[in-house]
N, C-alpha and C. Protein backbone atom coordinates (compact mmCIF):
# COMPACT_ATOMS: atom_id res chain seq x y z
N UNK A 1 0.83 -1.19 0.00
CA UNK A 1 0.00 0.00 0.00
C UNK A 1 0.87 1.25 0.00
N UNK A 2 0.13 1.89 -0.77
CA UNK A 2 1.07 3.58 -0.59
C UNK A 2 0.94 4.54 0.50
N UNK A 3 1.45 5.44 0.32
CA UNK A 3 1.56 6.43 1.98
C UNK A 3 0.26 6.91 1.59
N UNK A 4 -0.55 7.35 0.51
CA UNK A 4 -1.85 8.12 0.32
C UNK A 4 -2.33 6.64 -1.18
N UNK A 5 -3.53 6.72 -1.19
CA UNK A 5 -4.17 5.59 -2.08
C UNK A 5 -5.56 6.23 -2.09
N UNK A 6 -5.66 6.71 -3.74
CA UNK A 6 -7.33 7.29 -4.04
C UNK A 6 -7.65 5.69 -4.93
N UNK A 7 -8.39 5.40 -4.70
CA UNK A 7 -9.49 4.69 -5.12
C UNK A 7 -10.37 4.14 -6.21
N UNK A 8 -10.90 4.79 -7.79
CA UNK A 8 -11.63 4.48 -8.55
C UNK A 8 -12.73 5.79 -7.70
N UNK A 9 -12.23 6.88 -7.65
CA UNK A 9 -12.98 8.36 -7.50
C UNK A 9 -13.73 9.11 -8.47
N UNK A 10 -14.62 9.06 -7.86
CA UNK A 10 -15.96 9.61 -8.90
C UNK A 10 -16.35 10.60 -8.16
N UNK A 11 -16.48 11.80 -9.16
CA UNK A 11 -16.97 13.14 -8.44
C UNK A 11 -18.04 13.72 -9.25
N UNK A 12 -19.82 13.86 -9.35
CA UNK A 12 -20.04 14.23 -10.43
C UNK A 12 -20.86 15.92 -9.92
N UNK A 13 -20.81 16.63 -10.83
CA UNK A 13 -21.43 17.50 -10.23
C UNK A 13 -22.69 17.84 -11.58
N UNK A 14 -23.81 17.90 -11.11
CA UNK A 14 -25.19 18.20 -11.85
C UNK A 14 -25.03 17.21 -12.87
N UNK A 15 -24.67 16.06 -12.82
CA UNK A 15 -24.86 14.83 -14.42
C UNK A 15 -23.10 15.24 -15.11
N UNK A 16 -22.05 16.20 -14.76
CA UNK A 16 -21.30 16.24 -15.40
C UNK A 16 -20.23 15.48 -14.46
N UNK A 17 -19.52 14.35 -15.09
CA UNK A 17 -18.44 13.85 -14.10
C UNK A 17 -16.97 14.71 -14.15
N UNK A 18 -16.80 15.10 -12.79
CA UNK A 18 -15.65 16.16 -12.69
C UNK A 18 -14.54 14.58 -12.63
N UNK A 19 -14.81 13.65 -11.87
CA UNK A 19 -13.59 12.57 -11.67
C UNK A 19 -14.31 11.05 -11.72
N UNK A 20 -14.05 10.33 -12.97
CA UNK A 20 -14.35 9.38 -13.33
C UNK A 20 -13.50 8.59 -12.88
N UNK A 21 -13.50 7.63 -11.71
CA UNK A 21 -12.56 6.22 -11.50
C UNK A 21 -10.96 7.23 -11.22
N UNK A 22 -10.86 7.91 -10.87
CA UNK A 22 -9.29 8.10 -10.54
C UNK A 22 -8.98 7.50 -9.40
N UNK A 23 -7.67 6.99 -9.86
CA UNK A 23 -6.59 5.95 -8.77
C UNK A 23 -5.51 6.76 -9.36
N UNK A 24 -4.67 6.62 -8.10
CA UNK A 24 -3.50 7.42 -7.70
C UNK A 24 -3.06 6.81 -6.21
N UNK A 25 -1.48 6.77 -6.48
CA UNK A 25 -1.06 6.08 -5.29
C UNK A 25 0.33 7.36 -5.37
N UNK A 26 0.91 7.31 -3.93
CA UNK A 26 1.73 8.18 -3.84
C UNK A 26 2.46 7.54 -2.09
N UNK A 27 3.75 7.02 -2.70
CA UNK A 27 4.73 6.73 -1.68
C UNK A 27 5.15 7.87 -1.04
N UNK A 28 5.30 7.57 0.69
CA UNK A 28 5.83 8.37 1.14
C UNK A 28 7.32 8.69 1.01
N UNK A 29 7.81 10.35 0.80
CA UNK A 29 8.69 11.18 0.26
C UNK A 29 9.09 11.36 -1.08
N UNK A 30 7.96 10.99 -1.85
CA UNK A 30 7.56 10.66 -3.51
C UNK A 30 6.99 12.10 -3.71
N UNK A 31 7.41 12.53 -4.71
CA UNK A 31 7.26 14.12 -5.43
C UNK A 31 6.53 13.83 -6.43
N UNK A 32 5.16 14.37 -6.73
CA UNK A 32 4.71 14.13 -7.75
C UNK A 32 3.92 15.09 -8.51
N UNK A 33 3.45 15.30 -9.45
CA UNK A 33 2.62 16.54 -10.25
C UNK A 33 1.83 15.97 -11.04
N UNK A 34 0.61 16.00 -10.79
CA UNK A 34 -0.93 16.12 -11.56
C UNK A 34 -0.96 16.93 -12.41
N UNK A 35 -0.69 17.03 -13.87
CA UNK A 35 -0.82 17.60 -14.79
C UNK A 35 -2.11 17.31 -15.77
N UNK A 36 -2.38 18.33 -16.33
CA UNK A 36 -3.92 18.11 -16.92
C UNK A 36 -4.48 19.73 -17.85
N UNK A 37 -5.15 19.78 -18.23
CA UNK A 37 -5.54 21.29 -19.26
C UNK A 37 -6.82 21.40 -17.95
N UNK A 38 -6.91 23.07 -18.19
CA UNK A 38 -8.12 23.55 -17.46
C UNK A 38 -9.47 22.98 -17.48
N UNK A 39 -9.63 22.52 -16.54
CA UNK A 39 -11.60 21.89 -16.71
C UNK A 39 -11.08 20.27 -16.36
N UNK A 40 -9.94 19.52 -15.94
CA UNK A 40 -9.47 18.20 -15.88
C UNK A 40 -10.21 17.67 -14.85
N UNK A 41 -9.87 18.44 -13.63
CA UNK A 41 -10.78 18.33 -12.61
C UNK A 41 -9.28 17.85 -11.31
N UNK A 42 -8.49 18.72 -11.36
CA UNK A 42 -7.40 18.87 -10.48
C UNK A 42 -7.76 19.54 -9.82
N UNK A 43 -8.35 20.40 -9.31
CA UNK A 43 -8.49 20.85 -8.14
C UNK A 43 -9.61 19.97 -7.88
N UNK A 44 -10.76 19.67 -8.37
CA UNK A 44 -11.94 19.35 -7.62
C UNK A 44 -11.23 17.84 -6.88
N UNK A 45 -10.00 17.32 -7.63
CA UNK A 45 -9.50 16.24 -6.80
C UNK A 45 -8.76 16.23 -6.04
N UNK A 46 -8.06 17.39 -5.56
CA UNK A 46 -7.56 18.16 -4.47
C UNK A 46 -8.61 18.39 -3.16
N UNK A 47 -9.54 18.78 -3.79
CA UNK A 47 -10.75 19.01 -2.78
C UNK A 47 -11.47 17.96 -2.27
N UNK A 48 -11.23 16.46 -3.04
CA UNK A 48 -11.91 15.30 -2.89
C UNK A 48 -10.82 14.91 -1.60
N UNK A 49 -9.24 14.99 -2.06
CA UNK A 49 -8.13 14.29 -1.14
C UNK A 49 -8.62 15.13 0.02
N UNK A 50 -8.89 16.56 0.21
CA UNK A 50 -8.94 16.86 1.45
C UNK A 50 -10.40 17.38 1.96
N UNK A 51 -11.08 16.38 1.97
CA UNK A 51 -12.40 16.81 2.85
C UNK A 51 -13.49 17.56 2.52
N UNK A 52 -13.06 18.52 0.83
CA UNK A 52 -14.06 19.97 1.20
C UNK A 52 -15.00 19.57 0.33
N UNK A 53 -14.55 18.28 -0.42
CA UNK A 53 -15.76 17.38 -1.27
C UNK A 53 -16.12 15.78 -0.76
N UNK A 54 -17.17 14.89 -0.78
CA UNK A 54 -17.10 13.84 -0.50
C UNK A 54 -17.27 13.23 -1.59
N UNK A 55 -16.54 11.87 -2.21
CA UNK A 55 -16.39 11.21 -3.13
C UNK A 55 -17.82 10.69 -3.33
N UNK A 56 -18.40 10.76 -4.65
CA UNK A 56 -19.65 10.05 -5.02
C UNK A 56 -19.20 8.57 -5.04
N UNK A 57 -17.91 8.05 -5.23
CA UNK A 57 -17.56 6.85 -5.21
C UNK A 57 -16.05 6.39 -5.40
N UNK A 58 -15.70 5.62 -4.44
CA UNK A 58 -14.58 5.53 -4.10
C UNK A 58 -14.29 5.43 -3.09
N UNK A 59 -12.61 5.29 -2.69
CA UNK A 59 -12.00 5.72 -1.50
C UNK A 59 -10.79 6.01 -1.51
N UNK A 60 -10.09 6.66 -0.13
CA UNK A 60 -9.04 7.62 -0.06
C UNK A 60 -8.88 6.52 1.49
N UNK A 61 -7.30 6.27 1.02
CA UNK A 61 -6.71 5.67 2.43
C UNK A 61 -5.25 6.66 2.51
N UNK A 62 -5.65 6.84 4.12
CA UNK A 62 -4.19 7.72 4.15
C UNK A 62 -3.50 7.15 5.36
N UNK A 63 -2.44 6.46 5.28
CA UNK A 63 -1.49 6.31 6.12
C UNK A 63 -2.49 4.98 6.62
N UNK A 64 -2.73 3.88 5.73
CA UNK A 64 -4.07 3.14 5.81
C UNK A 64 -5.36 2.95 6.77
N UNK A 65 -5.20 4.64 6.71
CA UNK A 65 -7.02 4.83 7.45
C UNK A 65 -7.85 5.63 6.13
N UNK A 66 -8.81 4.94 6.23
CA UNK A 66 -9.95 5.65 5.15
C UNK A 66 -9.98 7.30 6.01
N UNK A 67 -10.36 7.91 4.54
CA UNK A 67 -10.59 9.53 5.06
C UNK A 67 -11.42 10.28 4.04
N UNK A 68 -12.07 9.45 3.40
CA UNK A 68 -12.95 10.10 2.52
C UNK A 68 -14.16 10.06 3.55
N UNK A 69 -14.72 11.03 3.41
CA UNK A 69 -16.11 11.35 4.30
C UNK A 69 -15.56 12.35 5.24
N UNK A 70 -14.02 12.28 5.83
CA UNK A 70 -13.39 12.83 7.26
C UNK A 70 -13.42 14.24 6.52
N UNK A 71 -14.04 14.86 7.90
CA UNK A 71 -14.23 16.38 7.67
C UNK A 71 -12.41 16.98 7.29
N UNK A 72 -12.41 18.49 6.64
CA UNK A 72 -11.12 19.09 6.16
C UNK A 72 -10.19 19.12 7.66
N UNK A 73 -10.77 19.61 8.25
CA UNK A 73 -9.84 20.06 9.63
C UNK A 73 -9.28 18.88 10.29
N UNK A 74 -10.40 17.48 10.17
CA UNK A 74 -9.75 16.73 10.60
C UNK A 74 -8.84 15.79 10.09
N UNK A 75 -9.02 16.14 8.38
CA UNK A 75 -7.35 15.55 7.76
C UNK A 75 -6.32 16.33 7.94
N UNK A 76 -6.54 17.76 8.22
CA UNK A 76 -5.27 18.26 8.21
C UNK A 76 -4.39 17.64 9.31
N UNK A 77 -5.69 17.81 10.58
CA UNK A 77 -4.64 17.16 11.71
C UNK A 77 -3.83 16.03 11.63
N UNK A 78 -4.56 15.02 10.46
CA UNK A 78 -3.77 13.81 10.74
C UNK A 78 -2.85 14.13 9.61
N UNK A 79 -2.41 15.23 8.69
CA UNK A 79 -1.31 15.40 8.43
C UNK A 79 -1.30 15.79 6.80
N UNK A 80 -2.44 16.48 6.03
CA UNK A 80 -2.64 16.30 4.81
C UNK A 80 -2.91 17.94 4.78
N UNK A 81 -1.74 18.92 4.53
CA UNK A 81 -2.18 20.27 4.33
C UNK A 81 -2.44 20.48 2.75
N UNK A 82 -2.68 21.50 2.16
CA UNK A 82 -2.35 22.07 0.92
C UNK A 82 -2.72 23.72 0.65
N UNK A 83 -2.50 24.19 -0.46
CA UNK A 83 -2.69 25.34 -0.20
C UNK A 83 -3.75 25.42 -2.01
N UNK A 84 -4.30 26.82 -2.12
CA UNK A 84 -5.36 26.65 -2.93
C UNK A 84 -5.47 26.98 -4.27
N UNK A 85 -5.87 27.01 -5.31
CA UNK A 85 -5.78 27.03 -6.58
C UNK A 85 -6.22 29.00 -6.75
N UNK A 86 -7.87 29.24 -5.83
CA UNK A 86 -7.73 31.07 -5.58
C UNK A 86 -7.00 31.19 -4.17
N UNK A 87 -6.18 31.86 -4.33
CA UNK A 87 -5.39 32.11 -2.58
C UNK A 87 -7.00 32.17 -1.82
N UNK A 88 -6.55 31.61 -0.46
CA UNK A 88 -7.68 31.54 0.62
C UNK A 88 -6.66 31.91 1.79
N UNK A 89 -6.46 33.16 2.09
CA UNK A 89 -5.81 33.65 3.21
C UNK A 89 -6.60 34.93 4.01
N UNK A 90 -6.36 34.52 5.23
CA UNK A 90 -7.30 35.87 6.09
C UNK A 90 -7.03 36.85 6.05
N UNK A 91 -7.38 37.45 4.60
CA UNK A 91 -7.18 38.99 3.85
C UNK A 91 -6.95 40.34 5.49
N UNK A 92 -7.40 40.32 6.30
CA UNK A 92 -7.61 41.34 7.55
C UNK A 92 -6.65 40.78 8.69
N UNK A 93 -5.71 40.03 8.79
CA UNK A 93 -4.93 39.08 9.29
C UNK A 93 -3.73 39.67 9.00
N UNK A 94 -2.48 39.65 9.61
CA UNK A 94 -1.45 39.80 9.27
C UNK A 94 -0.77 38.84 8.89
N UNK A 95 0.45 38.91 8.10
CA UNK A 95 1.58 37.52 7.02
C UNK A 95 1.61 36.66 8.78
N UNK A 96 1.93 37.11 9.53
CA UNK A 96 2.58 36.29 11.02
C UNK A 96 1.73 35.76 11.30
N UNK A 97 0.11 36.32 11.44
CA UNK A 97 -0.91 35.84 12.04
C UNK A 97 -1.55 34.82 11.16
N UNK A 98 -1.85 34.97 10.15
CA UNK A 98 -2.11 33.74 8.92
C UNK A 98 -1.18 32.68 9.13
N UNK A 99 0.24 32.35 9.37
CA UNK A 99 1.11 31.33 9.60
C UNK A 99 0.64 30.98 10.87
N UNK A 100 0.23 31.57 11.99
CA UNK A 100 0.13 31.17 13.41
C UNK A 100 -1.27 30.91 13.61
N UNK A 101 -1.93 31.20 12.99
CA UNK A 101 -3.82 30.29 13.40
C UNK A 101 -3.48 28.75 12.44
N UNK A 102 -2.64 28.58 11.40
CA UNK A 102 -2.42 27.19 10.74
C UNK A 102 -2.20 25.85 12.15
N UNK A 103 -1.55 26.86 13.27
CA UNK A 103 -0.86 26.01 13.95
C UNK A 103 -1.76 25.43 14.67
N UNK A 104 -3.33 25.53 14.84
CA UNK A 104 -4.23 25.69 15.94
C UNK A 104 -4.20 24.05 16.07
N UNK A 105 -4.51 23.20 14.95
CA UNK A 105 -4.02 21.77 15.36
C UNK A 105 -3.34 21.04 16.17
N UNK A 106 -2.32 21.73 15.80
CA UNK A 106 -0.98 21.05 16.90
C UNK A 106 -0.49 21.78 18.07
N UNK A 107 -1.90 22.46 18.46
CA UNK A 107 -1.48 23.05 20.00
C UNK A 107 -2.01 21.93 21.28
N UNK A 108 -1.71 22.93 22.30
CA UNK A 108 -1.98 21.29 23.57
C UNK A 108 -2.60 22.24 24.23
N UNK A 109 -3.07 23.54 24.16
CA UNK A 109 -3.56 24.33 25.59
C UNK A 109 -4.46 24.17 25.51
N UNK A 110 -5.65 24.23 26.09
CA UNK A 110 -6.88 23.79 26.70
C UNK A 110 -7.64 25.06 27.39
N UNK A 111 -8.93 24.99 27.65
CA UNK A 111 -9.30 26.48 27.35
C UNK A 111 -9.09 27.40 28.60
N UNK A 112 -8.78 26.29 29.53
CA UNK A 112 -8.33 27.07 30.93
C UNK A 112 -7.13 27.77 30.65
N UNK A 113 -6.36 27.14 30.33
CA UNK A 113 -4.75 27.70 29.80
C UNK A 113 -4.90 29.02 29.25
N UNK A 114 -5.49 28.86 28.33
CA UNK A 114 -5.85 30.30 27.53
C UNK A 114 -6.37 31.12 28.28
N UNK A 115 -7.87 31.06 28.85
CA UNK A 115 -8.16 32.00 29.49
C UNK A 115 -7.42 33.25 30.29
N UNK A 116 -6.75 32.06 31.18
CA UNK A 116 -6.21 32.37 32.16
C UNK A 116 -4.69 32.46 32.31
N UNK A 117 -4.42 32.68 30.70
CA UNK A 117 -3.17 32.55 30.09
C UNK A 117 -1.90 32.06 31.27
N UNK A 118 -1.93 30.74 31.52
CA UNK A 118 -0.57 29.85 32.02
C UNK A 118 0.63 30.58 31.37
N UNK A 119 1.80 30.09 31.91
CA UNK A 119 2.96 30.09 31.59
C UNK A 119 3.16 28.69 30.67
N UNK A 120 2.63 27.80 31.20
CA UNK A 120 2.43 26.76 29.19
C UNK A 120 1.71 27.64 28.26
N UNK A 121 1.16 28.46 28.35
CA UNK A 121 0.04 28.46 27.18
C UNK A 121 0.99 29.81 26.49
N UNK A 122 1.89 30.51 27.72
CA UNK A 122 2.99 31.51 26.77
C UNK A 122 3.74 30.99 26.04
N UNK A 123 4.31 29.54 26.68
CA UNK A 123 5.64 29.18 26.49
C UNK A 123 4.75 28.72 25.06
N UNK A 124 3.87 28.11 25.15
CA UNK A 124 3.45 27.80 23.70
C UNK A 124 3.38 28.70 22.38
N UNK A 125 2.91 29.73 22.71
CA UNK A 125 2.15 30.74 22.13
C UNK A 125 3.75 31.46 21.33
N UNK A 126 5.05 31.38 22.24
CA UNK A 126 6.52 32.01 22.02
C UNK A 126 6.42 30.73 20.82
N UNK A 127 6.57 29.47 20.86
CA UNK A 127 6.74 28.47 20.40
C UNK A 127 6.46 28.72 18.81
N UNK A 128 4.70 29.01 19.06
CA UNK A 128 4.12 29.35 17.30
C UNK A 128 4.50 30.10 16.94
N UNK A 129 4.56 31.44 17.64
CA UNK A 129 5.11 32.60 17.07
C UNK A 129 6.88 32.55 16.42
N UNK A 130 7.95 31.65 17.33
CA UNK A 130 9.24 31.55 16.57
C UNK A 130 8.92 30.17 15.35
N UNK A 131 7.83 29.53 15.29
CA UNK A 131 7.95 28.67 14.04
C UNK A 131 7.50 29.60 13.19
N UNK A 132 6.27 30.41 13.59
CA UNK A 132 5.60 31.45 12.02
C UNK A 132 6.86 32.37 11.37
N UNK A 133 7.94 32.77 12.28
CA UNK A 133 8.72 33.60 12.17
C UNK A 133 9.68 32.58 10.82
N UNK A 134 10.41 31.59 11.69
CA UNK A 134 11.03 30.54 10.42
C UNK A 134 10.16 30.35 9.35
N UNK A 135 8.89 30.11 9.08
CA UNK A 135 8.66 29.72 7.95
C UNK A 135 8.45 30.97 6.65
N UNK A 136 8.23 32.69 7.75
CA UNK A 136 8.15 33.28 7.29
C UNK A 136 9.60 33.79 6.38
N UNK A 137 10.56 33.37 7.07
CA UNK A 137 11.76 33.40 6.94
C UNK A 137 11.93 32.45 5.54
N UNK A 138 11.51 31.50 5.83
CA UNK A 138 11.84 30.20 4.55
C UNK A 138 11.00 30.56 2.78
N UNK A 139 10.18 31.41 3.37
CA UNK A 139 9.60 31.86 2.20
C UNK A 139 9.95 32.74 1.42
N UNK A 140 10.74 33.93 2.37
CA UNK A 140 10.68 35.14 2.34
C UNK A 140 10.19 36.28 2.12
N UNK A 141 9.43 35.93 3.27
CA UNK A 141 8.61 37.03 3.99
C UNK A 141 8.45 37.47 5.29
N UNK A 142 10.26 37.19 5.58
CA UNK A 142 10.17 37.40 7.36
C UNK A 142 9.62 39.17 7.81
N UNK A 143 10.50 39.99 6.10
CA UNK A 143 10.29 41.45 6.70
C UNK A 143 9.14 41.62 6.34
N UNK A 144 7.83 41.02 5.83
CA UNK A 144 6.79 41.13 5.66
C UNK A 144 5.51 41.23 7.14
N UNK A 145 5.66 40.26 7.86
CA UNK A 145 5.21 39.59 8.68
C UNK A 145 4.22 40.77 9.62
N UNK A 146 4.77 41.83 9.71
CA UNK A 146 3.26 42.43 10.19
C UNK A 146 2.31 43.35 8.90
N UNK A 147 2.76 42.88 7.97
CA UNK A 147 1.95 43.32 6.95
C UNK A 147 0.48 42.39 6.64
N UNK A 148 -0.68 43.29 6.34
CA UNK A 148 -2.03 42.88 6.06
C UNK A 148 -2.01 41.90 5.07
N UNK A 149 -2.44 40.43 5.07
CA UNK A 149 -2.19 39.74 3.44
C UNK A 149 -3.02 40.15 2.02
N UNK A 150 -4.03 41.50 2.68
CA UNK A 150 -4.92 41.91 1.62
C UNK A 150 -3.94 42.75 0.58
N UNK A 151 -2.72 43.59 1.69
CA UNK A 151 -1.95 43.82 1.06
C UNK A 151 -0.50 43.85 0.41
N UNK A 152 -0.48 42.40 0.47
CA UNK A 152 0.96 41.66 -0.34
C UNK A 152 0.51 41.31 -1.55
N UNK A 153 2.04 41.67 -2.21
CA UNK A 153 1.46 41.49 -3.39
C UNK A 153 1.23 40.18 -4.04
N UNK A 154 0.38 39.77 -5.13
CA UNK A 154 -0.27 38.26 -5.68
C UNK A 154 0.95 37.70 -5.25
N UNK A 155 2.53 37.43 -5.34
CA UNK A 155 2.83 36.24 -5.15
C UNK A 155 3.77 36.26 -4.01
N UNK A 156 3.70 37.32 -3.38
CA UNK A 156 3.90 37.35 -1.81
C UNK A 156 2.67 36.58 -0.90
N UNK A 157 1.63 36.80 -1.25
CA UNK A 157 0.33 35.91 -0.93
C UNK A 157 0.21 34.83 -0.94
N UNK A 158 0.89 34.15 -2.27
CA UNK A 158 0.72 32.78 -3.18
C UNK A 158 2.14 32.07 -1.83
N UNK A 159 3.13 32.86 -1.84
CA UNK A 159 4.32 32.36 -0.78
C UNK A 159 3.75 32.25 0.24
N UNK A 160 2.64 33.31 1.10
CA UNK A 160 2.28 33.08 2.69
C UNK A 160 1.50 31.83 2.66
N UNK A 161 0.39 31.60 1.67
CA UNK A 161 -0.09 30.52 1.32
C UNK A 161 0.47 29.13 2.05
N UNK A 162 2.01 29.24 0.89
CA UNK A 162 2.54 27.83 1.36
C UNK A 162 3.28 27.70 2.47
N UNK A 163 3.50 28.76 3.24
CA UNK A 163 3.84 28.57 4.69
C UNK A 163 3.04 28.28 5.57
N UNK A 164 1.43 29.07 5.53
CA UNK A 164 0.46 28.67 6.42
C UNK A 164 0.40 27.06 6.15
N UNK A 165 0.62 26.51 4.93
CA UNK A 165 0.48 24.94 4.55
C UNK A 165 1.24 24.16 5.26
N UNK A 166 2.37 25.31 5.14
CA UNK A 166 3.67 24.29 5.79
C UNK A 166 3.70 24.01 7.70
N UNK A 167 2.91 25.21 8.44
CA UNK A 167 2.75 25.23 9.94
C UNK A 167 2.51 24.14 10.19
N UNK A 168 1.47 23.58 9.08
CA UNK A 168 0.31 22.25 10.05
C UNK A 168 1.51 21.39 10.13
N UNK A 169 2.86 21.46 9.58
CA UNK A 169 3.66 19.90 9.52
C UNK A 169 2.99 18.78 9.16
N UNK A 170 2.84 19.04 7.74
CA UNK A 170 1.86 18.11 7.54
C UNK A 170 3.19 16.97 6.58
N UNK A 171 2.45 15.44 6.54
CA UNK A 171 3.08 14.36 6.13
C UNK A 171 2.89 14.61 4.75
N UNK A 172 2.27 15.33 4.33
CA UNK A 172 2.24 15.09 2.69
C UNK A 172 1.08 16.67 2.28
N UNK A 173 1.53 17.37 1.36
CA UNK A 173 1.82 18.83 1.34
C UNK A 173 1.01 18.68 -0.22
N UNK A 174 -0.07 19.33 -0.74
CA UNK A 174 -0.97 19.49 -1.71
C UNK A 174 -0.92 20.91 -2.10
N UNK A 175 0.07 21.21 -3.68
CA UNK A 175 0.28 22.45 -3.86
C UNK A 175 -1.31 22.46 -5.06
N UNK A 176 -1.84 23.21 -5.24
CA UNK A 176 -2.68 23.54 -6.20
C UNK A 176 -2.18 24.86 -7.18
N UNK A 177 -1.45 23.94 -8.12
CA UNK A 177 -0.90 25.63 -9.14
C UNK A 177 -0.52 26.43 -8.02
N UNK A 178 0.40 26.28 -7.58
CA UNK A 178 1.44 27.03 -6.44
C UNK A 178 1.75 28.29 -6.88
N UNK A 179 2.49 28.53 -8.57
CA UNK A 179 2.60 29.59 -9.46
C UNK A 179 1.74 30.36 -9.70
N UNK A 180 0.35 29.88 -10.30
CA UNK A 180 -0.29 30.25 -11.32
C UNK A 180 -0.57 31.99 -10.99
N UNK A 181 -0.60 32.91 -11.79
CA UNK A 181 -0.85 33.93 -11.53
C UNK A 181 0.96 34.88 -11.09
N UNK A 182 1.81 34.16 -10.86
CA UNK A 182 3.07 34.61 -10.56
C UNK A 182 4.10 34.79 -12.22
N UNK A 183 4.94 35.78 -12.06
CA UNK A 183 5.87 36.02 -13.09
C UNK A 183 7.16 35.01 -12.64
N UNK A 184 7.55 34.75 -14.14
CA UNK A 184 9.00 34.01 -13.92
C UNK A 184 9.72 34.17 -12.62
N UNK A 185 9.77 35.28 -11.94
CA UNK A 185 10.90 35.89 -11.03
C UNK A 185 9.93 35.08 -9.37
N UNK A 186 8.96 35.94 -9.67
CA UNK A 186 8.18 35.19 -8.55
C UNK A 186 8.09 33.61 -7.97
N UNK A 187 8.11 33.09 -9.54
CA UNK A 187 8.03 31.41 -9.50
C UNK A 187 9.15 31.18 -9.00
């Protein structure tokens, strides 16, 4: 079995089939690219791998647990980020703060903690904030980071994108046209 295994996936929407029978297997630390012309139905099978569609037929084993039906939030947790084909970033949010709500998964504080803000729930909180900082760093967009993402530009956005992707530490990373909309220099 592979680290991710789609199924014979069928997606139809109003009588038109967006994904007829797709199988796809993908070993873990295996690099791979879904190539296809506009209308293929790559994203809608992006959206099938992670939750925000349910397969009319088929299945999705990840890390050999079924996860077709499993709501989005709760694949991410078990380790399946990606980022989106239209940027989906919290336009009123800052570059730092968009990387640091990704992390909300893999926190441990509990609502007392918060409230009543513990010294775990700082030591945590220092924790997200120096990972948002590295990834902001890895992208480059550390000197960005208290800037609004409404106002970075398209592929400063398209970069915060794949860092918020990258917070969850996820086992296997779903770029959707990562580029698209970016100039040579950008890419």
């Amino acid at each position: 079995m592979g680290f991710l295994e789609a199924l014979s996936i069928s997606k139809v929407f109003g009588g038109v089939a967006a994904l007829d029978h797709v199988d796809l297997s993908i070993k873990e630390g295996e690099i791979l690219g879904l190539i296809g012309p506009n209308g293929a139905g790559k994203t809608t099978f992006f959206n099938v791998l992670t939750g925000l569609y349910k397969p009319d037929k088929g299945e999705i084993l990840f890390k050999d647990q079924r996860i077709d039906g499993v709501l989005p939030h709760e694949i991410a947790a078990r380790g399946i980020a990606r980022t989106f084909q239209n940027i989906r970033l919290f336009p009123n949010m800052t570059a730092m703060e968009n990387v640091m709500v990704a992390r909300h998964c893999r926190t441990r504080s509990e609502f007392f903690r918060t409230i009543f803000v513990t010294p775990s729930f700082r030591r945590e909180e220092q924790d997200i904030q120096k990972s948002a900082r590295e990834l902001l760093r890895d992208v480059g967009l550390l000197d960005r980071g208290n800037a609004l993402a409404k106002n970075l530009p398209y592929g400063e956005q398209r970069r915060l994108e794949i860092a918020r992707a990258l917070a969850l530490e996820p086992k296997l990373l779903l770029l959707d046209e990562p580029t698209a909309g970016m100039n040579p220099s950008e890419s």
